[in-house]
Protein backbone atom coordinates (compact mmCIF):
# COMPACT_ATOMS: atom_id res chain seq x y z
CA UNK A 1 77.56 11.86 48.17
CA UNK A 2 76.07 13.31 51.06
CA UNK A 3 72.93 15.70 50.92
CA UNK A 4 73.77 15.03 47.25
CA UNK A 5 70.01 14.78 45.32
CA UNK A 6 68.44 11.84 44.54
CA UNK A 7 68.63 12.74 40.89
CA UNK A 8 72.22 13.14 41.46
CA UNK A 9 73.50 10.15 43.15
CA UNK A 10 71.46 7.85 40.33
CA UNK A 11 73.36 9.74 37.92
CA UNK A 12 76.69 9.16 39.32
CA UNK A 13 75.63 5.32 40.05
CA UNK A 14 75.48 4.97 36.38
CA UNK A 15 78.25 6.77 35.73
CA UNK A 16 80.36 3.90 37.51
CA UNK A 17 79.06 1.49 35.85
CA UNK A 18 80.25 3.32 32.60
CA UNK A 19 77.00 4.58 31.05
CA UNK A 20 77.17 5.66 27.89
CA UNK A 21 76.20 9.12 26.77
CA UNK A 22 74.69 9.96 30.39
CA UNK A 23 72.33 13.11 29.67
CA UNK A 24 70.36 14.49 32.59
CA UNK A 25 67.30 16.25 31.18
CA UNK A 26 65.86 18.81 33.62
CA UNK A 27 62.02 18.78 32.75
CA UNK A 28 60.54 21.16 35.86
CA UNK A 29 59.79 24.14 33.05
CA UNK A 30 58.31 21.72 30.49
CA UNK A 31 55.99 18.98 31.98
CA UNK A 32 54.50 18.50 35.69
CA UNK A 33 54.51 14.32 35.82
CA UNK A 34 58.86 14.45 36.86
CA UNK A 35 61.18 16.83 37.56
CA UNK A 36 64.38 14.74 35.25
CA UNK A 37 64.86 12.32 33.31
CA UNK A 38 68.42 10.68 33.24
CA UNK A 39 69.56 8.75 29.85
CA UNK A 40 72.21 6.56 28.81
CA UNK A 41 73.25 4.01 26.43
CA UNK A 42 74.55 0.22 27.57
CA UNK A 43 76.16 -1.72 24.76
CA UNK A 44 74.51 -5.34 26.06
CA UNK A 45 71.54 -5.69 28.23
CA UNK A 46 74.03 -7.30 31.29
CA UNK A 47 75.48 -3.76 31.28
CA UNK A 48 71.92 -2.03 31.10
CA UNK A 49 71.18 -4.08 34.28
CA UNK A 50 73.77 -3.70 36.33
CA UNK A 51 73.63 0.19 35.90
CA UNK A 52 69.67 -0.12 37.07
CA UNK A 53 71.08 -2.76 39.90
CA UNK A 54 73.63 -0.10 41.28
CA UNK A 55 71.26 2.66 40.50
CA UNK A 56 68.78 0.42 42.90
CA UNK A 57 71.37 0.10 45.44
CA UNK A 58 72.68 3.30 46.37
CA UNK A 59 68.97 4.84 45.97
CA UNK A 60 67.69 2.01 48.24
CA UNK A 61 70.72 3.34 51.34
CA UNK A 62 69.05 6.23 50.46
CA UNK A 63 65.84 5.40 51.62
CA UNK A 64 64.30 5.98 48.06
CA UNK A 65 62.56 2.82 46.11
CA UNK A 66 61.22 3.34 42.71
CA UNK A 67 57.60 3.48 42.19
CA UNK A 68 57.88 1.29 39.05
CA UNK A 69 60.90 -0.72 37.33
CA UNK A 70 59.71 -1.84 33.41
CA UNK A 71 61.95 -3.54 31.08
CA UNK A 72 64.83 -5.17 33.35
CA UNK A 73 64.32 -8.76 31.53
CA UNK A 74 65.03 -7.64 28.06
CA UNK A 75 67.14 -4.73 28.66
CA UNK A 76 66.43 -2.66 25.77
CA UNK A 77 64.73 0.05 27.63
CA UNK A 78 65.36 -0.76 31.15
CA UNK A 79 62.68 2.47 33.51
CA UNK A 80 63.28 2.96 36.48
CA UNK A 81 60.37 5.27 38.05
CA UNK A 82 61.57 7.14 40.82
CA UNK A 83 58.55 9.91 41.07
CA UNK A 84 60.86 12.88 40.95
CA UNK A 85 63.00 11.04 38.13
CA UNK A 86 62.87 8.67 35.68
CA UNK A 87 65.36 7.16 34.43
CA UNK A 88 66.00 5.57 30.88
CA UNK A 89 68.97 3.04 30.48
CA UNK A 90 68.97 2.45 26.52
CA UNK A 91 70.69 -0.29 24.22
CA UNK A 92 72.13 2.05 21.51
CA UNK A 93 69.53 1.12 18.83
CA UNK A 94 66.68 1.51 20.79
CA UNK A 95 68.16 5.14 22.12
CA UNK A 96 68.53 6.36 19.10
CA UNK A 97 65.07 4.82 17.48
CA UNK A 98 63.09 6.73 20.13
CA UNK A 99 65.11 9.79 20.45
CA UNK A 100 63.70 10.77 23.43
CA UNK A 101 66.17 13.97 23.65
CA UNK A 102 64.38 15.30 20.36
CA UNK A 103 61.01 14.68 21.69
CA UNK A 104 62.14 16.65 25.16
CA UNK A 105 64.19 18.88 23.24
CA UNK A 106 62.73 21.81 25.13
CA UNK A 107 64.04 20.75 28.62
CA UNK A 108 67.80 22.00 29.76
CA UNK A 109 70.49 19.91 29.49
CA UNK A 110 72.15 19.66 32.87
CA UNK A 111 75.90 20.24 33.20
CA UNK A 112 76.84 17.48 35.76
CA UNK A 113 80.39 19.01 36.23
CA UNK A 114 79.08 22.05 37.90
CA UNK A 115 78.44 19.04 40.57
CA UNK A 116 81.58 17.50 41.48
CA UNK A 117 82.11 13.95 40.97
């Protein structure tokens, strides 16, 4: 995924790992701290880690480390803090509990096909 954006490529990481519901939320016209946030459901917290692992990795041959991981141990809401992106690896409950596409519901809803794969 060459010149592909960061964004991008953590999206896609996830996808191969077989995220759940992936959503990218494109916040640039709603809030100043991040530009996207990237969800997705896990069904066990191994799952929820091993999307944040390969979401590490190919950022990482990227060049790009995340400001902040929170979470990893327990799984439920694994954060990885990029700076331009956050991203928000869910166990199903806890996704839906917090609803976090409600509370953004304002920010567009990118269409990752327009993208490739």
């Amino acid at each position: 995924m060459e010149d592909a954006p960061n964004w991008l490529v953590a999206a896609r990481a996830a996808e191969s790992k077989k995220a759940i519901d992936l959503q990218v939320l494109d916040l640039r016209e709603v809030t100043s701290f991040t530009d996207y946030f990237i969800l997705c459901s896990v069904t066990n917290p191994r799952q929820g880690q091993a999307i944040a692992d390969e979401i590490g990795k190919q950022l990482k041959d990227m060049g790009e480390l995340p400001v902040s991981v929170e979470g990893y141990d327990p799984a439920e809401w694994i954060l990885l803090d990029y700076g331009d992106f956050i991203v928000h690896i869910f166990a199903e409950a806890t996704r839906s509990y917090y609803n976090l596409e409600r509370l953004w519901r304002h920010a567009k809803l990118t269409d990752l096909s327009q993208f490739g794969s």
